[in-house]
Protein backbone atom coordinates (compact mmCIF):
# COMPACT_ATOMS: atom_id res chain seq x y z
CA UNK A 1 151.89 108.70 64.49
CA UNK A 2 151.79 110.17 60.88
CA UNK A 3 154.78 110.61 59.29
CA UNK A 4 155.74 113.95 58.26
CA UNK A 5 159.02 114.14 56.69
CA UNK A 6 159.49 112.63 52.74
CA UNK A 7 162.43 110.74 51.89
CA UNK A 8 163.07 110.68 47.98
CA UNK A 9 165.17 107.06 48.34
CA UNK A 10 166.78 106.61 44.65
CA UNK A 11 165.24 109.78 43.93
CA UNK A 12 167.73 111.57 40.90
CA UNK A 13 165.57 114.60 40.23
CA UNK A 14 166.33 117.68 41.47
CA UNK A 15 162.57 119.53 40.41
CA UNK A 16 160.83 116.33 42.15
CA UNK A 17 163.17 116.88 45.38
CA UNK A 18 162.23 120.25 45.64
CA UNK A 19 158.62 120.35 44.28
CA UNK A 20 157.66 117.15 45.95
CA UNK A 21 159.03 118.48 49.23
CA UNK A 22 160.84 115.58 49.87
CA UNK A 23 164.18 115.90 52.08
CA UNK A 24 166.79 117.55 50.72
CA UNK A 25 170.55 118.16 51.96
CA UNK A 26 171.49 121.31 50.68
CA UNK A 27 174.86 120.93 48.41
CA UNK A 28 174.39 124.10 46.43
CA UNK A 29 177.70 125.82 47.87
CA UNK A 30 179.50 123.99 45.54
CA UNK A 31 178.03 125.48 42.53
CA UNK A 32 179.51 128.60 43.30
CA UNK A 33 183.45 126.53 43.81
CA UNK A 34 182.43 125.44 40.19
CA UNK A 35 181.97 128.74 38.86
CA UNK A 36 185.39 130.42 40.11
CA UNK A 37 186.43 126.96 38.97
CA UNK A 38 187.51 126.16 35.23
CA UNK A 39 185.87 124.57 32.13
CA UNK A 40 185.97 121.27 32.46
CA UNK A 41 185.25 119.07 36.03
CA UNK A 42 185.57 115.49 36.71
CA UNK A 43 184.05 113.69 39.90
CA UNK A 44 184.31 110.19 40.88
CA UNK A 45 182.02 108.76 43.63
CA UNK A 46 180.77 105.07 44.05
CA UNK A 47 177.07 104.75 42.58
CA UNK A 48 174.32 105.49 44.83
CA UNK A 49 176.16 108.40 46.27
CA UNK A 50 174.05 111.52 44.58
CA UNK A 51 176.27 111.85 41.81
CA UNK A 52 173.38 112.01 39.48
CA UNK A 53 171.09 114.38 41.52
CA UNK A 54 173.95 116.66 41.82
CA UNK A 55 173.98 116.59 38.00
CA UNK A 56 170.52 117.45 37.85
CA UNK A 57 171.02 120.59 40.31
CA UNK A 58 173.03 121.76 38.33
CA UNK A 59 171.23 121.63 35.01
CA UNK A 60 168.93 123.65 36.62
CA UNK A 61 170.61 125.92 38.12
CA UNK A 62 172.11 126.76 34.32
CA UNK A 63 168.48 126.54 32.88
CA UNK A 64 168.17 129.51 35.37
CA UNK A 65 164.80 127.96 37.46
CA UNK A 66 165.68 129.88 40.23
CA UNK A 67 162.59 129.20 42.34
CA UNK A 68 163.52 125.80 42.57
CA UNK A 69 166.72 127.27 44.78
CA UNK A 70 164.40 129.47 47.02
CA UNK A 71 166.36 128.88 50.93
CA UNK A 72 169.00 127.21 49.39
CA UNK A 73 172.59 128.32 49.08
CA UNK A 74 172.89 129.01 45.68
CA UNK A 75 169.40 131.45 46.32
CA UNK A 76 172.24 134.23 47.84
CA UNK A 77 174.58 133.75 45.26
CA UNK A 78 175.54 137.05 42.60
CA UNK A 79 174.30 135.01 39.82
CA UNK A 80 171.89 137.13 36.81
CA UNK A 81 170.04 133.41 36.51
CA UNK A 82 170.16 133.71 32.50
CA UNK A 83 169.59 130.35 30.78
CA UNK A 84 171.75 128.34 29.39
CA UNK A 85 171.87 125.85 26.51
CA UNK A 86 172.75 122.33 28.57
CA UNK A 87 173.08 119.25 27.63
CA UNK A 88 172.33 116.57 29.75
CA UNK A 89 173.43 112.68 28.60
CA UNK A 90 173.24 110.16 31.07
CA UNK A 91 174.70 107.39 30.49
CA UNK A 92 172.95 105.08 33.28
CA UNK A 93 170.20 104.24 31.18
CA UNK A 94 170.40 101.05 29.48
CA UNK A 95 172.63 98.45 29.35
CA UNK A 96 175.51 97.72 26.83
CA UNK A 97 175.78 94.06 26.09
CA UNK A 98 175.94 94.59 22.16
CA UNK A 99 178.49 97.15 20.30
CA UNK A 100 174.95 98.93 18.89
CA UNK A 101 173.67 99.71 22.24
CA UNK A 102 176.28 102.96 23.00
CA UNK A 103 175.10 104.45 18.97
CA UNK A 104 171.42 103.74 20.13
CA UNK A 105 171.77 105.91 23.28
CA UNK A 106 173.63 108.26 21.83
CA UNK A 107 171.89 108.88 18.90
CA UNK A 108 168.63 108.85 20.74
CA UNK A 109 169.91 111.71 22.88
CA UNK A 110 171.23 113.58 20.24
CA UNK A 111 168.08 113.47 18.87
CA UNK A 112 166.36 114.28 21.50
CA UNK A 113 168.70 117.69 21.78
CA UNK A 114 167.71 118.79 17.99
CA UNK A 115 163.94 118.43 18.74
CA UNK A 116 164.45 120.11 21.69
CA UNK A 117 166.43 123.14 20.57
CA UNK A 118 164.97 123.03 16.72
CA UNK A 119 168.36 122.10 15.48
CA UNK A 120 168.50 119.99 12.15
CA UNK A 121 168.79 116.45 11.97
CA UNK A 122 172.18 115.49 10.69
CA UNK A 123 172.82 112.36 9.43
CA UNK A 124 176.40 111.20 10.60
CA UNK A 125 177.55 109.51 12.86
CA UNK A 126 176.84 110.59 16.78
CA UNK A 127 180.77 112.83 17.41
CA UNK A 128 180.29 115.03 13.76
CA UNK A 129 176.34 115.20 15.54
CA UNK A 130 177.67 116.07 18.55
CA UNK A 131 179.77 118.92 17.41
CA UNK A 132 177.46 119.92 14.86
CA UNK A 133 174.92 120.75 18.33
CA UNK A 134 177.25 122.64 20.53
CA UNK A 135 178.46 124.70 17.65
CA UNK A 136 174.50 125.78 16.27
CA UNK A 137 173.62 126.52 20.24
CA UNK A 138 176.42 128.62 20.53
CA UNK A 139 175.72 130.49 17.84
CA UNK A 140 172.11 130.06 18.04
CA UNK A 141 172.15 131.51 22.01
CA UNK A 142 174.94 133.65 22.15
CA UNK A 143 176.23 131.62 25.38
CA UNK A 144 178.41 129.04 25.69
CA UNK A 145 177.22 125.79 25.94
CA UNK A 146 177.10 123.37 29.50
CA UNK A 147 177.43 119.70 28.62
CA UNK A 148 176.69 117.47 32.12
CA UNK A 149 177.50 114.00 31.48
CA UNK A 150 175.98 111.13 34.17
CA UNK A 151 178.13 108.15 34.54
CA UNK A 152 180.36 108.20 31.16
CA UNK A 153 182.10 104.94 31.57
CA UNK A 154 179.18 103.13 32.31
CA UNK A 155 179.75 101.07 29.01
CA UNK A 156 183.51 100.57 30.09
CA UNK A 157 182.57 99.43 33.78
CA UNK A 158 180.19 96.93 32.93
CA UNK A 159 182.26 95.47 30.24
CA UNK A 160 185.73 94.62 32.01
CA UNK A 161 185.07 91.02 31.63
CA UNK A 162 184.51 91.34 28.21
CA UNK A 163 188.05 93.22 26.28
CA UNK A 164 186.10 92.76 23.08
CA UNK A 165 183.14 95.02 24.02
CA UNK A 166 185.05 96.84 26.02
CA UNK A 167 187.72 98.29 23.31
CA UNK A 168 184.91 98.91 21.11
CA UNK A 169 182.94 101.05 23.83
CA UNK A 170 186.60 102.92 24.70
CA UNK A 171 186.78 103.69 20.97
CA UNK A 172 183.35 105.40 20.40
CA UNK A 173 183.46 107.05 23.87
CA UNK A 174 186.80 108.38 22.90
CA UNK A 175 185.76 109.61 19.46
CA UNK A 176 182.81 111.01 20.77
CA UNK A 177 184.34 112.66 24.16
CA UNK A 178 187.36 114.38 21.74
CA UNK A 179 184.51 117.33 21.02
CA UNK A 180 184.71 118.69 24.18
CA UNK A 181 188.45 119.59 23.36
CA UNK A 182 187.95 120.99 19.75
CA UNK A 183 184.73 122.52 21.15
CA UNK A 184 186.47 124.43 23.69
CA UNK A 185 185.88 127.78 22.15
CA UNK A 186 181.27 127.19 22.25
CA UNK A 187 181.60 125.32 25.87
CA UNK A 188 180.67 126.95 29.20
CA UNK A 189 181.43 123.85 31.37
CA UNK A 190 182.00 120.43 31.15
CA UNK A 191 181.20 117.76 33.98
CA UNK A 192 181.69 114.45 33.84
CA UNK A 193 180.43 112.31 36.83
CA UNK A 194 181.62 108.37 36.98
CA UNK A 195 182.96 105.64 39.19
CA UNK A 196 186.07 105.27 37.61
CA UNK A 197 189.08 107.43 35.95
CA UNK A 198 189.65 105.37 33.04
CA UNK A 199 193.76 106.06 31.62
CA UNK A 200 194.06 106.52 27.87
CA UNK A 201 190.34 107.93 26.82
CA UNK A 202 190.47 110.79 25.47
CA UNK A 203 188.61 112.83 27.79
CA UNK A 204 191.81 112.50 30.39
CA UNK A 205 194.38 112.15 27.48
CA UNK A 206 193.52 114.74 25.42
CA UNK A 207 192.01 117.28 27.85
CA UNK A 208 195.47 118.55 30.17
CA UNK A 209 193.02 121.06 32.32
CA UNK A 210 189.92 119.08 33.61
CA UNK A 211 190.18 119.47 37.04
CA UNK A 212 189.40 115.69 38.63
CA UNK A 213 187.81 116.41 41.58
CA UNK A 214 187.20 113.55 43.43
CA UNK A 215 190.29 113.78 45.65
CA UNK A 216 190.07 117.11 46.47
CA UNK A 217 189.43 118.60 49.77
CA UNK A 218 187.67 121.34 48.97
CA UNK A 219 185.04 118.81 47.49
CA UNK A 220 185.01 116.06 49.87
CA UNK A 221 181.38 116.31 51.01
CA UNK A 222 179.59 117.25 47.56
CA UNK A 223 177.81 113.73 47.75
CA UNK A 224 176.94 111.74 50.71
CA UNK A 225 175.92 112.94 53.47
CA UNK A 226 178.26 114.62 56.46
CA UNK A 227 177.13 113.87 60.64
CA UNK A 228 176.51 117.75 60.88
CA UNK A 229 174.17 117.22 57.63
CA UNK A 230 172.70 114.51 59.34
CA UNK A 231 171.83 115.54 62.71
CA UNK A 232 170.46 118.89 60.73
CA UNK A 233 168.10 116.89 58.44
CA UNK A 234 167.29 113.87 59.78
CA UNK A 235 165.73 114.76 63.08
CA UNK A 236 162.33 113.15 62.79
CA UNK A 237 164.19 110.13 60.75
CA UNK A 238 166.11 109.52 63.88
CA UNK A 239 163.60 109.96 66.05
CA UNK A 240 161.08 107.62 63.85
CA UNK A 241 163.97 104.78 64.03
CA UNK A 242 163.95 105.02 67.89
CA UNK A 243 160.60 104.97 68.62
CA UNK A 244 160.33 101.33 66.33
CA UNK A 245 163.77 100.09 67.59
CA UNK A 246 162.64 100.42 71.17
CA UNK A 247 165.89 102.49 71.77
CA UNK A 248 167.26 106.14 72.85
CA UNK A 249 168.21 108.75 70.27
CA UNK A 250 171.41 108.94 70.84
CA UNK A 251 171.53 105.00 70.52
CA UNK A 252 170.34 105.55 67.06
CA UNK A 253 172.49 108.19 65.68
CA UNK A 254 175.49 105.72 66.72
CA UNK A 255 174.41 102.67 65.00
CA UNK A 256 173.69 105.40 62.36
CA UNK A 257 177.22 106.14 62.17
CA UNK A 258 178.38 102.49 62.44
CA UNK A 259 176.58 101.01 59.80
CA UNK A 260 176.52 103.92 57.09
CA UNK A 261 179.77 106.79 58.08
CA UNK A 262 183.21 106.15 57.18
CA UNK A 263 183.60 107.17 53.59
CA UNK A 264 186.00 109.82 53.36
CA UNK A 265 187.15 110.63 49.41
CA UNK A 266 190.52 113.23 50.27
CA UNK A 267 193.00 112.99 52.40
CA UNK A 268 191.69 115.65 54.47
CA UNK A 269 188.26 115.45 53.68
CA UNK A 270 185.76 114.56 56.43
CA UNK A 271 183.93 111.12 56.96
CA UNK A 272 180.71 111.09 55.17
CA UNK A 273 178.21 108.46 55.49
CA UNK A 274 176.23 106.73 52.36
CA UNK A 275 173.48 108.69 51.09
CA UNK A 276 171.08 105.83 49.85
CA UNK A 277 171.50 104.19 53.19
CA UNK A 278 170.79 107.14 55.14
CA UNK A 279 167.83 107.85 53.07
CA UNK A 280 166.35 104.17 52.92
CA UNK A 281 166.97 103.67 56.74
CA UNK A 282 164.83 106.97 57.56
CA UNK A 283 162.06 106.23 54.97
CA UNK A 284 162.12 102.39 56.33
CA UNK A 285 162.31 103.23 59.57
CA UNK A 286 165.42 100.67 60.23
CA UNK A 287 168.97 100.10 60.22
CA UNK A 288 170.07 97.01 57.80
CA UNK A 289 171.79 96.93 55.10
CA UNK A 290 170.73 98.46 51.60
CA UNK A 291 172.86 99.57 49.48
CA UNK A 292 175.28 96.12 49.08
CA UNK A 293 171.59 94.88 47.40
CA UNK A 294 171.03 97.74 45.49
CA UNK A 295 173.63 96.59 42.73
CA UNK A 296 175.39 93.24 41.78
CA UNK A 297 178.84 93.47 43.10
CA UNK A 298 179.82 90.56 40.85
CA UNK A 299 182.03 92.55 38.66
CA UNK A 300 184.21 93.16 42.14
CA UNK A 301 184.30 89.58 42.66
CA UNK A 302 185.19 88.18 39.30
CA UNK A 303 188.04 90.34 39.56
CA UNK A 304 189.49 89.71 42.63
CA UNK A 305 189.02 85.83 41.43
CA UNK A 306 190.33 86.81 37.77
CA UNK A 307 193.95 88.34 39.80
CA UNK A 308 193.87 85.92 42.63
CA UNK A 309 194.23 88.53 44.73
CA UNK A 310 194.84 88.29 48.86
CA UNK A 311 192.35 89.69 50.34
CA UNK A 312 193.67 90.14 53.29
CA UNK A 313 197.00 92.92 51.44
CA UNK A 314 194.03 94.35 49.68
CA UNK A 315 191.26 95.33 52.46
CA UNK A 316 194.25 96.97 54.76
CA UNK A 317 196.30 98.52 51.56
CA UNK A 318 198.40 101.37 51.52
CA UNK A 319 198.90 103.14 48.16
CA UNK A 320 199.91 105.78 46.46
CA UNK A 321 197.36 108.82 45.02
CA UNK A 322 198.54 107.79 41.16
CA UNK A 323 197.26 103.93 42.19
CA UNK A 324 193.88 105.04 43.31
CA UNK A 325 192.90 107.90 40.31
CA UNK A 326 193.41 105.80 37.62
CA UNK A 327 192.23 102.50 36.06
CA UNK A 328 194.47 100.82 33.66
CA UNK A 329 192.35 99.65 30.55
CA UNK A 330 194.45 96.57 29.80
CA UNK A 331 195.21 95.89 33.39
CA UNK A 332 192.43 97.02 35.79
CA UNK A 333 193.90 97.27 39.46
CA UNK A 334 191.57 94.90 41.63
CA UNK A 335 192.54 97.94 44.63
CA UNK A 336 191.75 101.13 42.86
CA UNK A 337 188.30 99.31 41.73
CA UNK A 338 187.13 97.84 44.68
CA UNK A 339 188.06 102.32 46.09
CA UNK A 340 186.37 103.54 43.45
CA UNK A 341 183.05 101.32 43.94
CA UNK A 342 182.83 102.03 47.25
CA UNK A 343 183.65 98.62 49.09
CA UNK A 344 187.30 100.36 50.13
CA UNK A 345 187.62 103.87 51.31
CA UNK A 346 190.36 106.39 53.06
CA UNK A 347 191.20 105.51 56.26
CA UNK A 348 194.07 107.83 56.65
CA UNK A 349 196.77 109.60 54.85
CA UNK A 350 200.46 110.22 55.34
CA UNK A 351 201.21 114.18 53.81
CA UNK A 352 205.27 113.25 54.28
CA UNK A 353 205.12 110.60 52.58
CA UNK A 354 201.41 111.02 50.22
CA UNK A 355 200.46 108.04 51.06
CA UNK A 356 196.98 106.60 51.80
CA UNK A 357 195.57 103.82 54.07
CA UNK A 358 192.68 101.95 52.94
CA UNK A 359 190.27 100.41 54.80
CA UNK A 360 186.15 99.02 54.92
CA UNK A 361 184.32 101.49 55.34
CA UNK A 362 181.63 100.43 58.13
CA UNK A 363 179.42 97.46 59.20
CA UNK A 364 176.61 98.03 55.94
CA UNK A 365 180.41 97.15 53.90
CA UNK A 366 181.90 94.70 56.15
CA UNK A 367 178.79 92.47 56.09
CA UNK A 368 177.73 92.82 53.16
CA UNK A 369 180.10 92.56 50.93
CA UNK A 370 181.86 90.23 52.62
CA UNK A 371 178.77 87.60 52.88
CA UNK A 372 178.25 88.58 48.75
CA UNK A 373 181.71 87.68 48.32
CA UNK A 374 181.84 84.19 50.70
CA UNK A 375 180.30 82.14 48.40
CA UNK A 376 182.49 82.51 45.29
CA UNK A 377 184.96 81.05 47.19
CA UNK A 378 182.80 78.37 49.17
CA UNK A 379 180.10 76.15 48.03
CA UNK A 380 177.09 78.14 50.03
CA UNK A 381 175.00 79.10 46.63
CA UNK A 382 172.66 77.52 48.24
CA UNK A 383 172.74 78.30 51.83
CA UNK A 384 172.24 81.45 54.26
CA UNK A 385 175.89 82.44 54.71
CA UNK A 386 175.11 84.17 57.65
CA UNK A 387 173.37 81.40 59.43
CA UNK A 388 176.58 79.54 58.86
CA UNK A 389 178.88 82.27 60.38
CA UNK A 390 176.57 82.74 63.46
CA UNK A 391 176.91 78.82 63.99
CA UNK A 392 180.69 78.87 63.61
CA UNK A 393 180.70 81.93 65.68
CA UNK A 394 179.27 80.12 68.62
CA UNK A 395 181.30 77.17 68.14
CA UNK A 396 184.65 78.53 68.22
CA UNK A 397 183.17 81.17 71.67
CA UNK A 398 182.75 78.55 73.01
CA UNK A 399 185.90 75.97 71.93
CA UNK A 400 183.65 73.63 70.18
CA UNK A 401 186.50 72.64 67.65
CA UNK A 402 184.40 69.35 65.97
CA UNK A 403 181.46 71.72 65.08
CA UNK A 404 183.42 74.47 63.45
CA UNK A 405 185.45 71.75 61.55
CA UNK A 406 181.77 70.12 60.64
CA UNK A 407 180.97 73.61 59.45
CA UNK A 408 184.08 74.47 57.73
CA UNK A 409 184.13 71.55 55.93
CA UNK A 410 180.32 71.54 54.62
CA UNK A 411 181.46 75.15 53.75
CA UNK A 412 184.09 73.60 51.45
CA UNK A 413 182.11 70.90 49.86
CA UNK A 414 182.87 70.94 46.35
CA UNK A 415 184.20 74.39 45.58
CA UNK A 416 183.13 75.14 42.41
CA UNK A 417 185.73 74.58 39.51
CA UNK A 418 185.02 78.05 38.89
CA UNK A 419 187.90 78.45 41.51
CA UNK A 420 191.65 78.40 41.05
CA UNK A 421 192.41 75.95 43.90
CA UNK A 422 195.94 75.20 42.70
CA UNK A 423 197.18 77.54 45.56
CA UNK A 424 196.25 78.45 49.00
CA UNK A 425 195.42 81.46 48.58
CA UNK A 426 192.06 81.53 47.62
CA UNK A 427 191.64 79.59 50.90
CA UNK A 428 192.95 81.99 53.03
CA UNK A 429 190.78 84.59 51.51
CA UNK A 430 187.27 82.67 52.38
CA UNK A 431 188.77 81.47 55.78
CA UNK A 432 189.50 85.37 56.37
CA UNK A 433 186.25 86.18 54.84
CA UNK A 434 184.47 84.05 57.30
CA UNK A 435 186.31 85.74 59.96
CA UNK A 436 185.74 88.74 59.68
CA UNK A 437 181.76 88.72 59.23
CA UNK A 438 182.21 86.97 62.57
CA UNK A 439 183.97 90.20 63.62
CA UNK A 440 186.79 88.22 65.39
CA UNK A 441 190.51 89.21 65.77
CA UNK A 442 191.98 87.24 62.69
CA UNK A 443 195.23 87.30 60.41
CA UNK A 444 196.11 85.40 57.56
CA UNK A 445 199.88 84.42 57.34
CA UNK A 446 200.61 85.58 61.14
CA UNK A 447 204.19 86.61 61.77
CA UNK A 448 206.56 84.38 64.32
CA UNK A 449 209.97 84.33 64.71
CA UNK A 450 210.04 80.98 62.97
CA UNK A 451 207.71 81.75 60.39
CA UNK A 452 204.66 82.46 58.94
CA UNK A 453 200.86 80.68 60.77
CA UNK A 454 198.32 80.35 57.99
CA UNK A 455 195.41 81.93 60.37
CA UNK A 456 195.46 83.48 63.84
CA UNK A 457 191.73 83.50 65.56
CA UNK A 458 191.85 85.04 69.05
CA UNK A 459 188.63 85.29 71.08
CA UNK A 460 187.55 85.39 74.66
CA UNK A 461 189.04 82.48 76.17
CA UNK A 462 190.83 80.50 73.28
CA UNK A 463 193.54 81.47 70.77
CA UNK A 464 193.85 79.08 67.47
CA UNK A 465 196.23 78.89 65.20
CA UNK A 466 195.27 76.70 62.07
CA UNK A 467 197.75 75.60 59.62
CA UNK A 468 196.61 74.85 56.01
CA UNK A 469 198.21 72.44 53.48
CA UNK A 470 197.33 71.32 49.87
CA UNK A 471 196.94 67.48 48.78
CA UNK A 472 199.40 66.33 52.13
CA UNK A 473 197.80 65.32 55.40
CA UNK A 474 196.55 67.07 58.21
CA UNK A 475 199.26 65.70 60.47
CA UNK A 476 202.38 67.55 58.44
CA UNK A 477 200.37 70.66 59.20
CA UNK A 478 200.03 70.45 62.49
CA UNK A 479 203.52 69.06 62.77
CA UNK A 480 204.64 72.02 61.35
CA UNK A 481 202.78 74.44 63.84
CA UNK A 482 204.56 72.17 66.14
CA UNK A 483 208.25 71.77 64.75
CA UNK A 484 208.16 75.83 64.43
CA UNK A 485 206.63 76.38 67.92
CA UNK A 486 204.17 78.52 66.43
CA UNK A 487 202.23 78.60 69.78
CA UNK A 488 205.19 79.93 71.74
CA UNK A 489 204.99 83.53 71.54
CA UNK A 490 201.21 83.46 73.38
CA UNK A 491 202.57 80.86 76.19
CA UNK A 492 202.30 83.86 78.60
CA UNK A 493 198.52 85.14 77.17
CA UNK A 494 196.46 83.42 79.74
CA UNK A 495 193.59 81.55 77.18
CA UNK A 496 193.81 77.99 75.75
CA UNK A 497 195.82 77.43 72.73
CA UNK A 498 194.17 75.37 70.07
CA UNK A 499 196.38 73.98 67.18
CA UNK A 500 194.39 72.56 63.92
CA UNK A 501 196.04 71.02 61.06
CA UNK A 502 193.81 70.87 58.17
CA UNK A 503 194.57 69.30 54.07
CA UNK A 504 192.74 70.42 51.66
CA UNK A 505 191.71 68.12 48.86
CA UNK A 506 192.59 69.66 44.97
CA UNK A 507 190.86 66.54 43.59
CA UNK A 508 188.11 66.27 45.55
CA UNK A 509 188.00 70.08 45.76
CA UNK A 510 187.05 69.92 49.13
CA UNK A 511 188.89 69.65 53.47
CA UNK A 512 190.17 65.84 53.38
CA UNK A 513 191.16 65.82 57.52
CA UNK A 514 191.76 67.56 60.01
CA UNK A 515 193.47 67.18 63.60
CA UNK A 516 194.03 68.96 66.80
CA UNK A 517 195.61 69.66 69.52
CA UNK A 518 195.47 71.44 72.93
């Protein structure tokens, strides 16, 4: 059967969307929230989310190409359709390794503005350029000037690792940002798209009425893609997916919603699930996972190495509002990043007490990001992760305690030095790693009566508790599970208890022994 329906997938262009006929999910309403709105908007999605065709609907709605809207929203609105002067920066292009990359882009766009408007070159540097355009269009058009900006900490984001770079970028962005405060008076609107809310630049510092959008209700769908938007659009998607899957409709649209829903960006917003997945799903005709692949996520996991953080506290958080918005420059907040890249979203929120309960979002997440993040903490660089956890899945189904300690031991062989093994911690986080791509019942530091188990695996038939310890012996671990009568509590459950001791080598960087008990 021919396919009919066209599915732009990484598409950013609003005039190809709508001239190529490809599908498009109307978001136009919220142009008209902008307009009642103020001057200057901030919105903070994870990348791949539409941010930047969003951008691009708007520059031309302002550049007044109304026939681009025809049977859209923003078709019906009271609007006179009068062009604008806008200027569009994005941000996304390049990549900012040197200090000379940010003036390069910058002053190639400003450039591109003056031939473009048949402004004058001036020779400065890119903030007296900047101001030097918006005040000359101003004057030039009679009409205040709209300045969309795609990604603006780009140059911050991927230069976290690097506080060198990274002050240097802050600086010009800064210097170059300040116009849109002492340009107040020749601006129309101002919006800012980006993954993170960065403290201390100047946009946020020095501009007390942008309205940051990303947490507000009235804004929680204005990228991704909502279930009613779905089932609206995606018809003959859906339907494609079945016939090739072998499976009913209705079978589809909840896999649909398993592997891509779950985002939700207020705390009364609605779930939305991930554009670019949605979109790559219906144009591939199958449900895996694409957007974990579609960037690195290794700036995630160096940071959650960098902080030693638990992953366990971190991927069932709760938090204040002020602890998600913001990203400390000197001391970036492993939670609000791994929120405000997507691999963490909303789960639910407390009005009493304004506070917010984080969770994974859905499968596409949970395995993905999970099996990215398995090997920085294991030695599997070279292996199929997920090979490994189907093996150990099977072995511990089925009590097979020798194989899963043959597996979780070539797991560990030779952590890289790479890793802080000088606590358990970053043991605990690959152990609950593993378990939860096997999508088993787990905990890490289980609460008794008598203390605290190291990991708690339930499944079918068998419950184990395991018991780590560093450079010590595999017997004072399981004595301990033993002396504390850690297997107590589940005397009454009905499956087979299964107590494993296991030492953990810091010289040889690898499990020394193990032993068990049933």
């Amino acid at each position: 059967m021919e396919r009919q329906a066209r599915y732009g997938v990484g598409e950013q262009s609003f005039e190809v969307m709508r001239t190529g006929d490809f599908n498009y999910v109307d978001k136009t309403r919220y142009i008209e929230y902008i307009l009642k709105g103020g001057q200057y908007f901030f919105l903070g999605r994870p990348r791949r989310f539409g941010k930047s065709l969003f951008l691009s609907t708007l520059k031309n709605f302002f550049i007044g190409k109304r026939e681009l809207f025809k049977g859209l929203y923003a078709d019906t609105m009271d609007w006179k359709w009068e062009p604008y002067p806008v200027l569009y920066l994005d941000l996304n292009v390049g990549y900012y390794s040197k200090p000379e990359n940010l003036d390069e882009r910058l002053s190639a766009t400003l450039r591109n503005w003056e031939d473009q408007y048949g402004l004058e070159h001036v020779d400065s540097e890119p903030s007296i350029r900047m101001e030097s355009i918006i005040k000359n269009l101003y004057e030039m058009t009679g009409k205040g000037v709209v300045i969309l900006v795609d990604e603006y900490d780009k140059p911050l984001v991927h230069n976290l690792n690097n506080p060198n770079l990274f002050e240097i970028f802050r600086k010009k962005l800064a210097s170059f940002y300040s116009n849109f405060k002492s340009s107040a008076d020749y601006i129309r609107l101002v919006f800012l798209t980006g993954v993170s809310r960065f403290g201390h630049l100047s946009i946020f510092s020095g501009l007390n009425n942008i309205a940051d959008i990303s947490f507000d209700d009235r804004y929680s769908a204005i990228c991704g893609i909502s279930e009613n938007e779905l089932k609206e659009n995606f018809k003959e998607g859906i339907a494609a997916i079945a016939r090739k899957a072998l499976k009913e409709y209705g079978e589809i649209e909840n896999d649909l919603k398993r592997w891509y829903d779950g985002y939700r960006f207020s705390g009364n917003g609605i779930d939305m699930y991930n554009p670019f997945s949605i979109v790559s799903a219906m144009d591939k005709e199958e449900i895996r996972n694409y957007w974990i692949y579609s960037g690195q996520a290794t700036l995630l996991a160096n940071q959650l190495i960098r902080f030693n953080v638990n992953l366990e506290d971190i991927i069932n958080a709760k938090c204040s509002l002020t602890e998600l918005m913001v990203i400390d420059l000197d001391n970036p907040s492993p939670l609000a990043l791994l929120y405000q890249t997507g691999y963490l979203t909303i789960k639910d929120f407390n009005p009493k007490r304004n506070i917010y309960r984080l969770g994974i979002p859905n499968e596409e997440v949970n395995e993905g990001f999970l099996s990215f993040l398995l090997p920085y903490y294991a030695n599997l660089r070279n292996k199929n992760s997920m090979v490994l956890v189907y093996n150990m899945i099977d072995d511990l189904n089925c009590g097979e305690v020798d194989k899963f300690m043959s597996e979780l031991t070539s797991m560990f062989a030779s952590v890289s030095y790479e890793m802080n093994m000088g606590s358990e911690q970053n043991l605990h986080n690959a152990l609950l790693i593993l378990m939860k791509l096997m999508s088993l019942e787990v905990a890490t530091e289980f609460r008794t009566s008598n203390g605290r188990i190291d990991l708690f695996i339930k499944t079918d038939k068998y419950l184990y508790i395991i018991e780590l310890k560093l450079d010590k012996s595999a017997r004072e671990a399981l004595n301990q599970i033993n002396e504390k009568n850690y297997a107590l509590p589940f005397a009454a459950d009905g499956r087979k208890v299964i107590k494993i001791g296991i030492n953990f080598s810091t010289k040889t960087r690898t499990i020394s022994e193990w032993e068990m008990e049933q």
